[in-house]
PDB file of N, CA and C in Angstrom:
ATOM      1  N   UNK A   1     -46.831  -5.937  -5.567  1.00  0.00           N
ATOM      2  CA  UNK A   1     -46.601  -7.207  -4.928  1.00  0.00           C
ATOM      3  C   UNK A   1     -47.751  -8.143  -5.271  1.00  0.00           C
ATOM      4  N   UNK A   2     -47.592  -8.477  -6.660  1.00  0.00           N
ATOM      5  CA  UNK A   2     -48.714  -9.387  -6.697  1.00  0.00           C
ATOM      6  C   UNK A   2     -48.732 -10.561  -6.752  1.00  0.00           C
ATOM      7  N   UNK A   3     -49.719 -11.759  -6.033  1.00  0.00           N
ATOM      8  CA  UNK A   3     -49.826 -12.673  -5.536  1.00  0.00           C
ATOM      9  C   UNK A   3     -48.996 -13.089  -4.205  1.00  0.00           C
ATOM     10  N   UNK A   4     -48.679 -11.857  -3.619  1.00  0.00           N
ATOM     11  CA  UNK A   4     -47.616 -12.623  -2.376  1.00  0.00           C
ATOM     12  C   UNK A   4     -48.403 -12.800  -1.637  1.00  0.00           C
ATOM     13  N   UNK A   5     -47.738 -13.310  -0.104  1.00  0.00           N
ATOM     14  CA  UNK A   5     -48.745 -13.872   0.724  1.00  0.00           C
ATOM     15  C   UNK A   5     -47.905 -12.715   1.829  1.00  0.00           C
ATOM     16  N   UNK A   6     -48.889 -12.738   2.966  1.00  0.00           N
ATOM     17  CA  UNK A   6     -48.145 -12.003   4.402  1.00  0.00           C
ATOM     18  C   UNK A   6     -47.060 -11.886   4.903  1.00  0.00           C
ATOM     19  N   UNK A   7     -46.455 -13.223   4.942  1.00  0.00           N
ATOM     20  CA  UNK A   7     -45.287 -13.336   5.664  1.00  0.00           C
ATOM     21  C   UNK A   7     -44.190 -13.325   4.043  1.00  0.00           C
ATOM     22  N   UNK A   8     -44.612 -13.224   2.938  1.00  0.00           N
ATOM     23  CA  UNK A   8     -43.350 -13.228   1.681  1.00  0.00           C
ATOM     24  C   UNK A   8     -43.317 -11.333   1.739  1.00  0.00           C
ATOM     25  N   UNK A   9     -44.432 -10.298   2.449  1.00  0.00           N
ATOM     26  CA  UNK A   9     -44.115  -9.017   2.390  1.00  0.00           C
ATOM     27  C   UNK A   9     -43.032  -9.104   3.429  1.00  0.00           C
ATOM     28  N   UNK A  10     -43.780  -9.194   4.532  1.00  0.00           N
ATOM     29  CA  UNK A  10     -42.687  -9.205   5.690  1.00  0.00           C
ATOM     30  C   UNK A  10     -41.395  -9.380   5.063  1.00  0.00           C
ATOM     31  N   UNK A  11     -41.110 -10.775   5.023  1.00  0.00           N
ATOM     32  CA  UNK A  11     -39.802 -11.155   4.759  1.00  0.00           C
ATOM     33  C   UNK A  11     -38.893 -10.088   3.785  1.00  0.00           C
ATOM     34  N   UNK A  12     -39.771  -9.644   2.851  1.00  0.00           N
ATOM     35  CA  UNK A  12     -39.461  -8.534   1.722  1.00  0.00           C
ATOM     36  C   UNK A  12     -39.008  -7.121   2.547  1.00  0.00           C
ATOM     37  N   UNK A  13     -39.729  -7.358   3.236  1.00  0.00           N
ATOM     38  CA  UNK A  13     -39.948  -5.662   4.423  1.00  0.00           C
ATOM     39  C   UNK A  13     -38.134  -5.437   5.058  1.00  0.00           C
ATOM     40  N   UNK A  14     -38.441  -7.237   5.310  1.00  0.00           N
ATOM     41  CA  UNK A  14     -36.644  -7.330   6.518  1.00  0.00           C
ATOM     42  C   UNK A  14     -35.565  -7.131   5.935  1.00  0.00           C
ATOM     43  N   UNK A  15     -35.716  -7.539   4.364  1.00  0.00           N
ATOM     44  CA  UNK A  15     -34.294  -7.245   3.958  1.00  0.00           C
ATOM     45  C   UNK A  15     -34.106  -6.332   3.307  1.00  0.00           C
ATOM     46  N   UNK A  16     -35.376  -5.558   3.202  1.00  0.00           N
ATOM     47  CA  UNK A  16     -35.148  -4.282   2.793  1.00  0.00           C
ATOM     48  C   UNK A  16     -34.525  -3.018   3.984  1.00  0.00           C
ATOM     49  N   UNK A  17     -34.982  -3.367   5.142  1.00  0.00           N
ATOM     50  CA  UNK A  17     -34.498  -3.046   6.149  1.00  0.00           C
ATOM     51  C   UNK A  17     -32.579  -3.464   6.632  1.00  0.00           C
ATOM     52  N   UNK A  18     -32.570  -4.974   6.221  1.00  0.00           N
ATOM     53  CA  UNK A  18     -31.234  -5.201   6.411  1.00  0.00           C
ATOM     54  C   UNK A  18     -30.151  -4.606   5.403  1.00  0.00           C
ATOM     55  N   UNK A  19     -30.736  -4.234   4.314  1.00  0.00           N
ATOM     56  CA  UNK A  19     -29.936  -3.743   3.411  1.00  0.00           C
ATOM     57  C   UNK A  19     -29.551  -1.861   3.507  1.00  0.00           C
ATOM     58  N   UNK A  20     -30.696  -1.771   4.304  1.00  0.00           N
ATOM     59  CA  UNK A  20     -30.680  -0.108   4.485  1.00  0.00           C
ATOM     60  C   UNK A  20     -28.840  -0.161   5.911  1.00  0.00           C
ATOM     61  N   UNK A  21     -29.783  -1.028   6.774  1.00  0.00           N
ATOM     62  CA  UNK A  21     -28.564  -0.706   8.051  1.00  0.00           C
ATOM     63  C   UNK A  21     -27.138  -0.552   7.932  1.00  0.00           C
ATOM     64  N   UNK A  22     -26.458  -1.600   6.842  1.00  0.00           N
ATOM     65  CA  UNK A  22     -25.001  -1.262   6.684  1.00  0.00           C
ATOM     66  C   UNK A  22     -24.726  -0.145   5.475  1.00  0.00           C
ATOM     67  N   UNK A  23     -25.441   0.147   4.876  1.00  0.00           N
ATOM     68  CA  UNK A  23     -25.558   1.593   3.880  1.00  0.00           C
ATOM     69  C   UNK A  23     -25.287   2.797   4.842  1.00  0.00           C
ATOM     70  N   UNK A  24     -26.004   2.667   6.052  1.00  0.00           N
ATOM     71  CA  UNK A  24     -26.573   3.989   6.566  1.00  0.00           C
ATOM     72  C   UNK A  24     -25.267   4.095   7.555  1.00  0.00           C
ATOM     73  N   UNK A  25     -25.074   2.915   7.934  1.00  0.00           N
ATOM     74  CA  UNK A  25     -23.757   2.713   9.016  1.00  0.00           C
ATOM     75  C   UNK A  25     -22.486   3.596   8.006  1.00  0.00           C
ATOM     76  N   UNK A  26     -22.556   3.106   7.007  1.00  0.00           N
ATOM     77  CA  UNK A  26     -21.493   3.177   5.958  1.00  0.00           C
ATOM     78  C   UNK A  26     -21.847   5.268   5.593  1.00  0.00           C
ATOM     79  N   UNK A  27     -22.584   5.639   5.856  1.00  0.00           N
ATOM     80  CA  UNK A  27     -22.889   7.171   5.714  1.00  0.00           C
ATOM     81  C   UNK A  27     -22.297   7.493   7.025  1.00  0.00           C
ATOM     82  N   UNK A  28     -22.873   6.702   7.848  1.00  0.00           N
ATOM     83  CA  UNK A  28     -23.136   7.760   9.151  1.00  0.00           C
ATOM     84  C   UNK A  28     -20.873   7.548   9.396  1.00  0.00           C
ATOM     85  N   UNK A  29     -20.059   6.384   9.224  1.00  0.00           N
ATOM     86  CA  UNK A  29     -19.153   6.622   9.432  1.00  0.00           C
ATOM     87  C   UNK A  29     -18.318   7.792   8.272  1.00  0.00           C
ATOM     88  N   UNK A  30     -18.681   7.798   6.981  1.00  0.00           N
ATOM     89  CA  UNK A  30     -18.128   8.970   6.556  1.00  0.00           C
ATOM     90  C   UNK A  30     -18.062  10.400   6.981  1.00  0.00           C
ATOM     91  N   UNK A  31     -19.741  10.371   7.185  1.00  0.00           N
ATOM     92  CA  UNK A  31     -20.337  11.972   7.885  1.00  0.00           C
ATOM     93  C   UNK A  31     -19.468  12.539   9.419  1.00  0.00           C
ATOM     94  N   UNK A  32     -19.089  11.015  10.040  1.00  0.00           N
ATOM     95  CA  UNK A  32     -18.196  11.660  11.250  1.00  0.00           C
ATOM     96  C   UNK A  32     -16.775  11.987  10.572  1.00  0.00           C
ATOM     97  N   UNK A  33     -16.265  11.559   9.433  1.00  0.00           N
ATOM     98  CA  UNK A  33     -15.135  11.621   9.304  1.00  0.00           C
ATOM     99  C   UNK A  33     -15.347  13.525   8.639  1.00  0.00           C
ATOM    100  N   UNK A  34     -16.416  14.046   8.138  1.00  0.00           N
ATOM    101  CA  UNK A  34     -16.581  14.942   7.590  1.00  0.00           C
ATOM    102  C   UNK A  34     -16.691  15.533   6.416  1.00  0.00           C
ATOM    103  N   UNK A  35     -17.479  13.719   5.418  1.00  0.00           N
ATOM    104  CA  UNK A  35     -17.717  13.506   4.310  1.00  0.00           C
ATOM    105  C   UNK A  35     -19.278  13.596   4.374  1.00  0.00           C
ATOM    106  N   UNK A  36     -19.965  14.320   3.909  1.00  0.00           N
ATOM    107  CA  UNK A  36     -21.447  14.451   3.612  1.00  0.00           C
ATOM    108  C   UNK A  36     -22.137  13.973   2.417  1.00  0.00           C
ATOM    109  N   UNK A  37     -21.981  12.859   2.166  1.00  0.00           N
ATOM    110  CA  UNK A  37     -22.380  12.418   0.637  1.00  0.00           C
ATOM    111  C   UNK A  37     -23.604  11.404   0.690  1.00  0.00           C
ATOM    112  N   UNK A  38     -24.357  11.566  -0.280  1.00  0.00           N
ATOM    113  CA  UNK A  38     -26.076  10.542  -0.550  1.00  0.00           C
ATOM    114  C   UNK A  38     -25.302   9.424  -0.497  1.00  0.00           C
ATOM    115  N   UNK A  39     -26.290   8.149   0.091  1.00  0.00           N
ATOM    116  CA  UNK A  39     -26.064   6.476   0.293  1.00  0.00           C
ATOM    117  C   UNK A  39     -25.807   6.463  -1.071  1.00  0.00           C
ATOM    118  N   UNK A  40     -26.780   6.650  -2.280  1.00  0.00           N
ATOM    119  CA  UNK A  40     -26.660   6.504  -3.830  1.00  0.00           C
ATOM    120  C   UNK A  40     -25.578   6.588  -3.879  1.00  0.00           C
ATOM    121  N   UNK A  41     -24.902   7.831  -4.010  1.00  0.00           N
ATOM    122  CA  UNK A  41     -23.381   8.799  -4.140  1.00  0.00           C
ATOM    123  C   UNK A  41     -22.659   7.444  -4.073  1.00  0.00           C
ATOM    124  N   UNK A  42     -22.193   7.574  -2.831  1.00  0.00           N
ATOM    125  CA  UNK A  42     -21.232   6.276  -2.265  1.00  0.00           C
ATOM    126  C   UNK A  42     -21.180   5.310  -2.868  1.00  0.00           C
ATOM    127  N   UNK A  43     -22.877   4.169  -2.886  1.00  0.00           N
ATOM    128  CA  UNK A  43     -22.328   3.298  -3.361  1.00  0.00           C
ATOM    129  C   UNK A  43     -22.449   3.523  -4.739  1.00  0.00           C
ATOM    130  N   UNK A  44     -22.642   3.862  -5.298  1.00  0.00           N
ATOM    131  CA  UNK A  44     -22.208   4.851  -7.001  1.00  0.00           C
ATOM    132  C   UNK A  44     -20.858   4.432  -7.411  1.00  0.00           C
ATOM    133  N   UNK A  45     -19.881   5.290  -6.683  1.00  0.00           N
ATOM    134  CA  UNK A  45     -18.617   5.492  -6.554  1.00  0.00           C
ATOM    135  C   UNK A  45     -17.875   4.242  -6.357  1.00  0.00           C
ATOM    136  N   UNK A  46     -18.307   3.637  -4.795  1.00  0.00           N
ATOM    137  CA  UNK A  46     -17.474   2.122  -4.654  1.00  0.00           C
ATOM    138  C   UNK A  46     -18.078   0.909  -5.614  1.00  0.00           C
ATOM    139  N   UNK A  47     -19.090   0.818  -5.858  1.00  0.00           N
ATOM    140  CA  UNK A  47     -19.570   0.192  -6.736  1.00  0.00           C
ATOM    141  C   UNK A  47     -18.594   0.068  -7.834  1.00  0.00           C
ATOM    142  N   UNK A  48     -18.291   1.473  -8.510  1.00  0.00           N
ATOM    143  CA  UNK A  48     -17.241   1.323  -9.772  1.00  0.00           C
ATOM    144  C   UNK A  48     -15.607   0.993  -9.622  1.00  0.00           C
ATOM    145  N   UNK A  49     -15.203   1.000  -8.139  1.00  0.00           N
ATOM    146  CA  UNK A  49     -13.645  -0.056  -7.441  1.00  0.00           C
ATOM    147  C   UNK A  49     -13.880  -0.961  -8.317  1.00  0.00           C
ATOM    148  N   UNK A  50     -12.872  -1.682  -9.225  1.00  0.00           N
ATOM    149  CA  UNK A  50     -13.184  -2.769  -9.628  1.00  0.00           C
ATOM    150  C   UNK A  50     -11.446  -3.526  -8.953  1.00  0.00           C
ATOM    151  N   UNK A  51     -11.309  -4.795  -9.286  1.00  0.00           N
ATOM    152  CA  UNK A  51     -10.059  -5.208  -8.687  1.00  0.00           C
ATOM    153  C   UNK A  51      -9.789  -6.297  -9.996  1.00  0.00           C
ATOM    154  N   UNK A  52      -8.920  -6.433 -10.350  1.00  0.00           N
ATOM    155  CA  UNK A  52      -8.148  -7.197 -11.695  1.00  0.00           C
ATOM    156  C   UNK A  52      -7.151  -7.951 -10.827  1.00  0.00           C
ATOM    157  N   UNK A  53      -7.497  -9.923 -11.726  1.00  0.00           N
ATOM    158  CA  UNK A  53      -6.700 -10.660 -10.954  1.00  0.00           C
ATOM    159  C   UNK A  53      -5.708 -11.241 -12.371  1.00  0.00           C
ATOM    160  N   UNK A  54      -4.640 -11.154 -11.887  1.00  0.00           N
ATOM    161  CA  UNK A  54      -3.936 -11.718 -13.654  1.00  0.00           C
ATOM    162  C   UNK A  54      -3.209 -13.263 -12.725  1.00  0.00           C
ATOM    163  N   UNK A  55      -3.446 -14.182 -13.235  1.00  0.00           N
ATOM    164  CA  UNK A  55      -2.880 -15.382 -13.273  1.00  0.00           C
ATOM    165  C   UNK A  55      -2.104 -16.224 -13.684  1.00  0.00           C
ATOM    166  N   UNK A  56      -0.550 -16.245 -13.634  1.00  0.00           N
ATOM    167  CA  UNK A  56       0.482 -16.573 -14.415  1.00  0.00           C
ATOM    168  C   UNK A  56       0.612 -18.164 -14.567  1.00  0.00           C
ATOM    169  N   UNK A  57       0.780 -18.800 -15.395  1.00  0.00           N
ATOM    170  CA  UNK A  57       0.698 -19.658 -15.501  1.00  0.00           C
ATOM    171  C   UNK A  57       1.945 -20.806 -14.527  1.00  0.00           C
ATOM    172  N   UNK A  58       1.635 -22.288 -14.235  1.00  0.00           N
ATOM    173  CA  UNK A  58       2.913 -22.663 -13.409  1.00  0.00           C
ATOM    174  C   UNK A  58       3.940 -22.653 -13.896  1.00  0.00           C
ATOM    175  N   UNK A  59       5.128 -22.678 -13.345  1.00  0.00           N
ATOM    176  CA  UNK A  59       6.328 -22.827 -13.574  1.00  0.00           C
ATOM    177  C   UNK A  59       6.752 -24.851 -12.861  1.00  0.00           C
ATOM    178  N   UNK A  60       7.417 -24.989 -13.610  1.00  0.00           N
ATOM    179  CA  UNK A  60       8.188 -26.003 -13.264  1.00  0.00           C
ATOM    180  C   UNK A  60       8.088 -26.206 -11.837  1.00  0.00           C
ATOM    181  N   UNK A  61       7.977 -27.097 -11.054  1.00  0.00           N
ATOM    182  CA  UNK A  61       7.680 -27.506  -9.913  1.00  0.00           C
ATOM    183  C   UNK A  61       7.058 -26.776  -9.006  1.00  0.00           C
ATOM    184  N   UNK A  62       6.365 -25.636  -9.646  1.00  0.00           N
ATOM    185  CA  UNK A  62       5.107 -24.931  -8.615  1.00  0.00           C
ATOM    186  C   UNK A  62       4.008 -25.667  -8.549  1.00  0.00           C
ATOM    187  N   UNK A  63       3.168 -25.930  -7.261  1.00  0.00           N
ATOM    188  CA  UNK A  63       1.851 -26.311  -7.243  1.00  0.00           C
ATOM    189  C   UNK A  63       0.774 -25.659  -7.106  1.00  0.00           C
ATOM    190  N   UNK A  64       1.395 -23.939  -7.191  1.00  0.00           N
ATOM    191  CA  UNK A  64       0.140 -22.902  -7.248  1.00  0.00           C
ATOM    192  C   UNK A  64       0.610 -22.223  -8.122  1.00  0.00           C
ATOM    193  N   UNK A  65      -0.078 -21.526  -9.164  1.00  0.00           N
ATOM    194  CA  UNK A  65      -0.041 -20.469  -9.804  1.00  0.00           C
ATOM    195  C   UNK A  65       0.352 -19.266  -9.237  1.00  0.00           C
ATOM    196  N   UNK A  66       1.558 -18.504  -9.849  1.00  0.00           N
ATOM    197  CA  UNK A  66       1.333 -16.928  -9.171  1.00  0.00           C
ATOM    198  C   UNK A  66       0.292 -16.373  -9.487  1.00  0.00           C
ATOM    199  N   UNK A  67       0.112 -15.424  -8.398  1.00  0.00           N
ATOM    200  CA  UNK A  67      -1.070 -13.952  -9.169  1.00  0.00           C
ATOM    201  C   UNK A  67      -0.589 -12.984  -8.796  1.00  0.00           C
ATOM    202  N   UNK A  68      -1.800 -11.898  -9.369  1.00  0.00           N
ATOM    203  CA  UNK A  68      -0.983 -10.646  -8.864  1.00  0.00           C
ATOM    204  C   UNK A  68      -2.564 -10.213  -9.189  1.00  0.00           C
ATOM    205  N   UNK A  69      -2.559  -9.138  -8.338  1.00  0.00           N
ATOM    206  CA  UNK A  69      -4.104  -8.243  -8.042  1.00  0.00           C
ATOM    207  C   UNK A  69      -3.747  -6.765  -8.150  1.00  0.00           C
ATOM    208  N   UNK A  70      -4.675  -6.076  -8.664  1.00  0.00           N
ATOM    209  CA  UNK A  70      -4.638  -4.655  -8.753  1.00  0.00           C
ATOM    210  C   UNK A  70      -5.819  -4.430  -8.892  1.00  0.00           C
ATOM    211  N   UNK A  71      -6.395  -3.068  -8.245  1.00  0.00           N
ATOM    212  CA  UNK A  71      -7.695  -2.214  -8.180  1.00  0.00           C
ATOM    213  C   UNK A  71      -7.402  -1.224  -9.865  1.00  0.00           C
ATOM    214  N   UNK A  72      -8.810  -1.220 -10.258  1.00  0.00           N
ATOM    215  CA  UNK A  72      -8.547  -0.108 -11.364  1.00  0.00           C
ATOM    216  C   UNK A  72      -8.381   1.335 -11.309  1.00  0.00           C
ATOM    217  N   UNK A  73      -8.317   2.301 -11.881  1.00  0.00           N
ATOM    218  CA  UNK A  73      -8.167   3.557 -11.229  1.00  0.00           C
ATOM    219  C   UNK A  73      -9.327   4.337 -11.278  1.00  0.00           C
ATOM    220  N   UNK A  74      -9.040   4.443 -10.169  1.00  0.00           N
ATOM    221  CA  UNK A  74      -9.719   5.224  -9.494  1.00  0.00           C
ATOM    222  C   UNK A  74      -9.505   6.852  -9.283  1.00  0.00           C
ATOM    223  N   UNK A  75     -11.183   7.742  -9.383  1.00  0.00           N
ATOM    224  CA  UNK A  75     -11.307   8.815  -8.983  1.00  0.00           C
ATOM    225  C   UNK A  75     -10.820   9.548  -8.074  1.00  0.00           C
ATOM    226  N   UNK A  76     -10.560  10.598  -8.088  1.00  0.00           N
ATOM    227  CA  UNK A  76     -10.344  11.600  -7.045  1.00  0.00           C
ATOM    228  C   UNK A  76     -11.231  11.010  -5.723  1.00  0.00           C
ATOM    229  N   UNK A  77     -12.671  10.981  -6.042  1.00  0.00           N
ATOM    230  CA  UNK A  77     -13.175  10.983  -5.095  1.00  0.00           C
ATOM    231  C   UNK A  77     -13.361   9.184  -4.175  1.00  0.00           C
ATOM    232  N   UNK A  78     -13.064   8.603  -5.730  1.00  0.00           N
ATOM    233  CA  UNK A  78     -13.319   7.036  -5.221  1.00  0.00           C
ATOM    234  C   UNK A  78     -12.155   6.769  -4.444  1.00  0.00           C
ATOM    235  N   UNK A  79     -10.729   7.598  -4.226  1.00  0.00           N
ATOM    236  CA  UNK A  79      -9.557   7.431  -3.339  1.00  0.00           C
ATOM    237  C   UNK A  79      -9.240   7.577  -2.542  1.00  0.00           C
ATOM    238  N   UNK A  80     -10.676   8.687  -2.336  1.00  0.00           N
ATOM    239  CA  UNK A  80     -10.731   9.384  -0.768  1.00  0.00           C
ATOM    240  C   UNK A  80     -11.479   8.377  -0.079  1.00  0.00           C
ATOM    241  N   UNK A  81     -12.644   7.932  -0.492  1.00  0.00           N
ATOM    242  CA  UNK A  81     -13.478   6.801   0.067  1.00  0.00           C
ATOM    243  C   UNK A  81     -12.923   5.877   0.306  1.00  0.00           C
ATOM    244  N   UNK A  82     -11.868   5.274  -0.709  1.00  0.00           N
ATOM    245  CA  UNK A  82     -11.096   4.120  -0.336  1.00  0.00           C
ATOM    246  C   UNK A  82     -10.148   4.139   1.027  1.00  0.00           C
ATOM    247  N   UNK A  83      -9.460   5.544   0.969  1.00  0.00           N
ATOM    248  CA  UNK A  83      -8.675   5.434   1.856  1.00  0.00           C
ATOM    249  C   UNK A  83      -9.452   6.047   3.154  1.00  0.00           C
ATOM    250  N   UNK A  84     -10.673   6.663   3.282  1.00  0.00           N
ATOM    251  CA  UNK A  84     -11.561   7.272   4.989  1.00  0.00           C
ATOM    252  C   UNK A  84     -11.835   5.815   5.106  1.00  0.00           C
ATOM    253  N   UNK A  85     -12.307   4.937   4.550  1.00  0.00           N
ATOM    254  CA  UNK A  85     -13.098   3.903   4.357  1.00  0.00           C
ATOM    255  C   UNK A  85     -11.911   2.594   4.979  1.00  0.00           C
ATOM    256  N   UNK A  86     -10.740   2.858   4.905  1.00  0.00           N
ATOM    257  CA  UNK A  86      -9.563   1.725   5.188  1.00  0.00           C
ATOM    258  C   UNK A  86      -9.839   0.345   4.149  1.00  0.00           C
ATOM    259  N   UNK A  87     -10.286   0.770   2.858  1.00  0.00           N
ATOM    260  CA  UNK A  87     -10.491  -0.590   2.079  1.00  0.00           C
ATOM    261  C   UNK A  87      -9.473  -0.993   1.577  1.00  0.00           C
ATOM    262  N   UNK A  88      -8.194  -1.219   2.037  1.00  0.00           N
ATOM    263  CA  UNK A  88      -6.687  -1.634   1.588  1.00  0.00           C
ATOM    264  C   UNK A  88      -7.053  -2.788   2.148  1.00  0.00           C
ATOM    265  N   UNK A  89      -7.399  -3.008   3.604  1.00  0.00           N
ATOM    266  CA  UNK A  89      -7.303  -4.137   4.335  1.00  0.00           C
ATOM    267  C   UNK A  89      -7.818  -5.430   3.831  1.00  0.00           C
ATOM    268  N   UNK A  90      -9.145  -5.001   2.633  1.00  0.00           N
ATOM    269  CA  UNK A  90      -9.685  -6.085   2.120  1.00  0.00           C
ATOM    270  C   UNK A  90      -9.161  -6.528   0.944  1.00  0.00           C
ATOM    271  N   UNK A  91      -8.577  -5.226   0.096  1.00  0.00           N
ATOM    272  CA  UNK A  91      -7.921  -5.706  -1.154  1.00  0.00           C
ATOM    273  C   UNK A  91      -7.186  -7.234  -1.178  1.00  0.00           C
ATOM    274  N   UNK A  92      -7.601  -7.736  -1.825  1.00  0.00           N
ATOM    275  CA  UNK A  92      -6.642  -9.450  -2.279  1.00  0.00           C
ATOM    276  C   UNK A  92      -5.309  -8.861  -2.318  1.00  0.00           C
ATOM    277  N   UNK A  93      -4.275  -9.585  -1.165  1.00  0.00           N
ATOM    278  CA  UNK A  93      -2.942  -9.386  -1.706  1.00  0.00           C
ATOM    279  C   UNK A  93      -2.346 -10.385  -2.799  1.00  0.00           C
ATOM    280  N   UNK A  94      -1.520 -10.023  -3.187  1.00  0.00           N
ATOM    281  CA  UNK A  94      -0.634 -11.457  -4.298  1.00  0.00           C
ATOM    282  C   UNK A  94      -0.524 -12.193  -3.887  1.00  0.00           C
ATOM    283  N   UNK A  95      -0.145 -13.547  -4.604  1.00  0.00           N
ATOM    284  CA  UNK A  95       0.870 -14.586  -4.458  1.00  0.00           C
ATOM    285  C   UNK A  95       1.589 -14.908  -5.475  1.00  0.00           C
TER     286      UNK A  95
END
């Protein structure tokens, strides 16, 4: 940390701290479900979810574009996470 001042550690300190809390939340709800896996592990795994947006071009008197969304495929294990995890709810639906 060179040249920082007191309060730029601190501040460094907090969000290193804020970044730990929803990681650990995010363990501690797998571990009840009866998944035992490293914070790394996890976000390892969800990290590599990717989601693909394809964008069709307008049609004649549309004023929005269709889309359509899909997740890439996914692991054995990245499906289990997805689904203990309930991450459907966030997936982008179509239009």
């Amino acid at each position: 940390m060179y040249h920082w001042t007191d309060s730029k550690i601190q501040v460094h300190a907090f969000y290193c701290v804020l970044a730990l809390l929803p990681t650990s939340l995010l363990q501690r709800e797998l571990a009840c479900q009866g998944e035992e896996w490293s914070i790394n592990r996890i976000l390892r795994e969800l990290g590599e979810i990717q989601e693909t947006l394809i964008v069709y071009p307008r049609r004649q008197g549309q004023r929005q574009h269709t889309t359509a969304t899909c997740l890439t495929r996914m692991s054995p294990l990245q499906s289990r996470l997805f689904s203990l995890l309930d991450l459907q709810r966030y997936a982008s639906p179509s239009r």
